[in-house]
PDB file of N, CA and C in Angstrom:
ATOM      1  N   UNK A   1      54.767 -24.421 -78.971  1.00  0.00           N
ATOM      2  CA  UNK A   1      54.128 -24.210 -80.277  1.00  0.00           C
ATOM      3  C   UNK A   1      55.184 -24.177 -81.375  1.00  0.00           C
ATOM      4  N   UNK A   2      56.174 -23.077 -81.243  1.00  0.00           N
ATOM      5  CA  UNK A   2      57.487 -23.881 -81.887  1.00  0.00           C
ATOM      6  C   UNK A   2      57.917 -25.184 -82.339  1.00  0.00           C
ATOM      7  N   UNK A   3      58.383 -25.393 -80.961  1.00  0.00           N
ATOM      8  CA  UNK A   3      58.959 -26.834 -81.298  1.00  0.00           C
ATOM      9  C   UNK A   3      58.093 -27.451 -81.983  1.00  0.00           C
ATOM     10  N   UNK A   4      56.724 -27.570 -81.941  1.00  0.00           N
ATOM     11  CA  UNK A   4      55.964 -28.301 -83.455  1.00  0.00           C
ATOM     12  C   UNK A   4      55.944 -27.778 -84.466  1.00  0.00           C
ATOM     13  N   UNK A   5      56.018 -26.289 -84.794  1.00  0.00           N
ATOM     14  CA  UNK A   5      56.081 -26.672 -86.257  1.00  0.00           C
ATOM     15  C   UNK A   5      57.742 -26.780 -86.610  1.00  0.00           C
ATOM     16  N   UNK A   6      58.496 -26.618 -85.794  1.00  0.00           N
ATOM     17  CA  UNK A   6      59.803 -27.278 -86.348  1.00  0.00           C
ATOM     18  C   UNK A   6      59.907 -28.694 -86.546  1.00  0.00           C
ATOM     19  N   UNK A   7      59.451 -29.240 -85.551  1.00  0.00           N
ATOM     20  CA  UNK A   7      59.270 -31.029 -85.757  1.00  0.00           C
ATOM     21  C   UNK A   7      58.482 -31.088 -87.278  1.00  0.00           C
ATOM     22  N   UNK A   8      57.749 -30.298 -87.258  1.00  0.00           N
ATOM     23  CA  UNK A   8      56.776 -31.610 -88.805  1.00  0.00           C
ATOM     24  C   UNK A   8      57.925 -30.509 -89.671  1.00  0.00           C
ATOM     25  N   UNK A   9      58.661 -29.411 -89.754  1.00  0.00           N
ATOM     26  CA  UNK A   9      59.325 -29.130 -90.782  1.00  0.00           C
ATOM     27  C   UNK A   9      60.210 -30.326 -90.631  1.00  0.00           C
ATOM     28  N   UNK A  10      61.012 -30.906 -89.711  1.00  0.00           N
ATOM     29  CA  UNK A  10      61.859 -31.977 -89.575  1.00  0.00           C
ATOM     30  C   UNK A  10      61.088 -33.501 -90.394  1.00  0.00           C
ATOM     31  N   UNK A  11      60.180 -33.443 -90.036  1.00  0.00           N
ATOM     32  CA  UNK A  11      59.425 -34.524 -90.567  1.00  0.00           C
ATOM     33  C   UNK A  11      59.046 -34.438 -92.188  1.00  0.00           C
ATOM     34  N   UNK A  12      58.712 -33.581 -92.371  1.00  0.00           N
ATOM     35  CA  UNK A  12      58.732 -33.122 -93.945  1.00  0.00           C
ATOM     36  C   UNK A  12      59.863 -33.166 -94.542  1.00  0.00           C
ATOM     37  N   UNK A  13      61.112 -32.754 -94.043  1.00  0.00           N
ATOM     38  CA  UNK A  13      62.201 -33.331 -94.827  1.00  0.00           C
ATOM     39  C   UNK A  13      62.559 -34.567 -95.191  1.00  0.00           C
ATOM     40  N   UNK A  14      62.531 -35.477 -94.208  1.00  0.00           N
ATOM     41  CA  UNK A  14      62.713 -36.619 -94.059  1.00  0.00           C
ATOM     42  C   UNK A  14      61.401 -37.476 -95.241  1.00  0.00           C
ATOM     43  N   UNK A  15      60.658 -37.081 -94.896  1.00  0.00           N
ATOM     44  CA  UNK A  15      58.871 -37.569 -95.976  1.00  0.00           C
ATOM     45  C   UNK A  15      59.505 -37.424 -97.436  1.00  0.00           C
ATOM     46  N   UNK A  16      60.120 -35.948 -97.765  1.00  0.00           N
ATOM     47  CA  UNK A  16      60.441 -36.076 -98.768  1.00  0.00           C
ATOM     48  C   UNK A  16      61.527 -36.899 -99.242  1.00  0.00           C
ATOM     49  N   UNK A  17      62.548 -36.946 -98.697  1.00  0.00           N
ATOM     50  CA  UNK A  17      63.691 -37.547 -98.648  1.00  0.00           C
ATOM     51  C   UNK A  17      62.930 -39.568 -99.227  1.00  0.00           C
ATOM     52  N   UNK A  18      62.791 -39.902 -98.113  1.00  0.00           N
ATOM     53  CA  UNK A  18      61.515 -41.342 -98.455  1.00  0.00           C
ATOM     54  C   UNK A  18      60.784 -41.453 -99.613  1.00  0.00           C
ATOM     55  N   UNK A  19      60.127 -40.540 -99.761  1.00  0.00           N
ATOM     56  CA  UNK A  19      58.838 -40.621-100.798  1.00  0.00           C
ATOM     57  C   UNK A  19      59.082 -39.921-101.966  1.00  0.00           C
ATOM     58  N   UNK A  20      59.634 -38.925-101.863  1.00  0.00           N
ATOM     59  CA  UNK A  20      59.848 -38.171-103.237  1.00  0.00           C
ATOM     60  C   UNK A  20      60.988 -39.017-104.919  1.00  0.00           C
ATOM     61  N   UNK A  21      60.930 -40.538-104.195  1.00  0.00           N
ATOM     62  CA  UNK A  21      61.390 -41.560-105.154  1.00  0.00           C
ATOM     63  C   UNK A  21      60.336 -42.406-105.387  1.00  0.00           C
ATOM     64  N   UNK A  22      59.633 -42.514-104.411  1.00  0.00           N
ATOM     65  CA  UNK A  22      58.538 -43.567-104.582  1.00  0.00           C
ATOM     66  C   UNK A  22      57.117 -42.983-105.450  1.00  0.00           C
ATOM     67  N   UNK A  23      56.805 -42.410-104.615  1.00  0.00           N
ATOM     68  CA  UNK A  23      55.473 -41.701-104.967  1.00  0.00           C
ATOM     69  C   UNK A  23      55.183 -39.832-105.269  1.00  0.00           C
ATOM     70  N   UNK A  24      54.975 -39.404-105.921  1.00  0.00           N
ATOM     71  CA  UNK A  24      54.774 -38.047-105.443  1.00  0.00           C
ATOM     72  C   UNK A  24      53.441 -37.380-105.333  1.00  0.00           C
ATOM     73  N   UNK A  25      52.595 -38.628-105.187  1.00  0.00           N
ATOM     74  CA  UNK A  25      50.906 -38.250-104.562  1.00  0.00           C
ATOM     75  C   UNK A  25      51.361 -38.360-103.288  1.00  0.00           C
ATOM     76  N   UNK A  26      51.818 -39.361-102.503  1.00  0.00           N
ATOM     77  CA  UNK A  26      52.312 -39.091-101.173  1.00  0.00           C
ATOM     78  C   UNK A  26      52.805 -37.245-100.992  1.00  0.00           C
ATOM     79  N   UNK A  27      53.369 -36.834-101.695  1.00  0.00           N
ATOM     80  CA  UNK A  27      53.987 -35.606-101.166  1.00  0.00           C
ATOM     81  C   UNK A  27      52.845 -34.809-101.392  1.00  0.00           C
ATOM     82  N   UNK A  28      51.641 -34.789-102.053  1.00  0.00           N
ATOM     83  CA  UNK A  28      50.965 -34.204-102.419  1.00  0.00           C
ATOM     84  C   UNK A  28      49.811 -34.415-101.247  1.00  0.00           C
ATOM     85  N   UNK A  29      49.966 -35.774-100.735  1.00  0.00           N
ATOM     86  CA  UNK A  29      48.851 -36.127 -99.468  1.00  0.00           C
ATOM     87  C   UNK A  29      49.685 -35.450 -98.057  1.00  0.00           C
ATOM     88  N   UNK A  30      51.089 -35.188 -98.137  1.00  0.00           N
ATOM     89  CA  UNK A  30      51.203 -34.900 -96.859  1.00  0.00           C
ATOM     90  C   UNK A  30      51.319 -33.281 -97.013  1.00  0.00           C
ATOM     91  N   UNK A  31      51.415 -32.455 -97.923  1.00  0.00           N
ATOM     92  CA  UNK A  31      51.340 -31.223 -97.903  1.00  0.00           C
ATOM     93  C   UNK A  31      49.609 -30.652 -97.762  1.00  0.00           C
ATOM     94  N   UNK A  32      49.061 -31.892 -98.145  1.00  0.00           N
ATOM     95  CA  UNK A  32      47.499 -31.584 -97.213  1.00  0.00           C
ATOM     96  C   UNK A  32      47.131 -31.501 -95.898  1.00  0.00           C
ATOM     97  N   UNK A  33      47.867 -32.488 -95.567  1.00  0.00           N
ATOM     98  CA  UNK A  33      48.206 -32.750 -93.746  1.00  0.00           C
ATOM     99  C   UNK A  33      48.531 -31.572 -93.451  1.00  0.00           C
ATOM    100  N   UNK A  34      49.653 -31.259 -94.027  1.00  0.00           N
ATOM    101  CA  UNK A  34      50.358 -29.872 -93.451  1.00  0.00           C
ATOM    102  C   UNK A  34      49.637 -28.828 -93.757  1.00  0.00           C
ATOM    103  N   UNK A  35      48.403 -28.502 -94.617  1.00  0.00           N
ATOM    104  CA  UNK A  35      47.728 -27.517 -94.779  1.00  0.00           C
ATOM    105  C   UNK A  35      46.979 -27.432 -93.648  1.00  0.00           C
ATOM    106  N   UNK A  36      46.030 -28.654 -93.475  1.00  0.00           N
ATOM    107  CA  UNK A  36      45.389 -28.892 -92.948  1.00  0.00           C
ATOM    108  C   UNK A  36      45.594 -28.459 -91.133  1.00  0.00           C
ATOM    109  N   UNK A  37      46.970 -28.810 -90.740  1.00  0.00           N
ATOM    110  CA  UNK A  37      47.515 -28.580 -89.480  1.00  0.00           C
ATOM    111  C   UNK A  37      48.039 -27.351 -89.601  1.00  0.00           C
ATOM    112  N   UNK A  38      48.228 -26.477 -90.580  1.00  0.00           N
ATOM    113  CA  UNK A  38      48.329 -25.120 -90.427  1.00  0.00           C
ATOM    114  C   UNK A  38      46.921 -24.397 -90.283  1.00  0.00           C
ATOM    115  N   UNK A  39      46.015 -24.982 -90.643  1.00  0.00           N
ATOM    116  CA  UNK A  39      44.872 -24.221 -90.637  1.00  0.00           C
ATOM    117  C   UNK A  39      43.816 -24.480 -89.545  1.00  0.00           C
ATOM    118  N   UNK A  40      44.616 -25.319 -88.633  1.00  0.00           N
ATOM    119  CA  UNK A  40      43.970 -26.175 -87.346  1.00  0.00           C
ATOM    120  C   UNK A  40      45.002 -25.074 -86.192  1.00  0.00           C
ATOM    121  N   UNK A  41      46.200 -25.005 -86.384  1.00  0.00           N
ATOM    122  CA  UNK A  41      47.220 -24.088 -85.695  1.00  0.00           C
ATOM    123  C   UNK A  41      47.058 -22.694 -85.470  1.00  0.00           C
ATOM    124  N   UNK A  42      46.783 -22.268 -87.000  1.00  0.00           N
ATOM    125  CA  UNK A  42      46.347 -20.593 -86.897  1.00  0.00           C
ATOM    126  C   UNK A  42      45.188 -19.963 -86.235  1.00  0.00           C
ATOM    127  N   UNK A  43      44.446 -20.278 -86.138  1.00  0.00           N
ATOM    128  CA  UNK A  43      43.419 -19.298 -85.265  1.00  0.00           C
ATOM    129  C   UNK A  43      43.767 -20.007 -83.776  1.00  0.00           C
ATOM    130  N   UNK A  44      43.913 -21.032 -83.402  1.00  0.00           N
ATOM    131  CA  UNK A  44      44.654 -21.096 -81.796  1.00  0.00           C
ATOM    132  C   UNK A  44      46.125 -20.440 -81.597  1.00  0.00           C
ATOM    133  N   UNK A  45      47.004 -20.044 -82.463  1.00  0.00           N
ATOM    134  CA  UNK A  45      47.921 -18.899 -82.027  1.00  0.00           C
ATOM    135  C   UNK A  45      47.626 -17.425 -81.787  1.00  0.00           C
ATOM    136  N   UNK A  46      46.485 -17.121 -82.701  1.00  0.00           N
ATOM    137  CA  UNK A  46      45.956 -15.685 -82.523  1.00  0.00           C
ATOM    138  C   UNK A  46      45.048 -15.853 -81.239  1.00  0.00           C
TER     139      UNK A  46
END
């Protein structure tokens, strides 16, 4: 369970790194993702 949310923190750096020149609705679509997979994560850790 760790090791994933360290991976998409790894992956989020990198997203930004990419996109945060190009687009910044992209950063705005993947911090939904990431809401979204935090809120898919939290009640299966409890």
């Amino acid at each position: 369970m760790v090791s994933l949310l360290v991976l998409l923190l790894l992956i989020v750096k990198l997203w930004r790194l990419n996109f945060s020149r190009k687009s910044p609705r992209l950063r705005s679509l993947l911090l939904a993702a990431i809401s979204l997979f935090w809120f898919i994560s939290g009640p299966r850790r409890e």
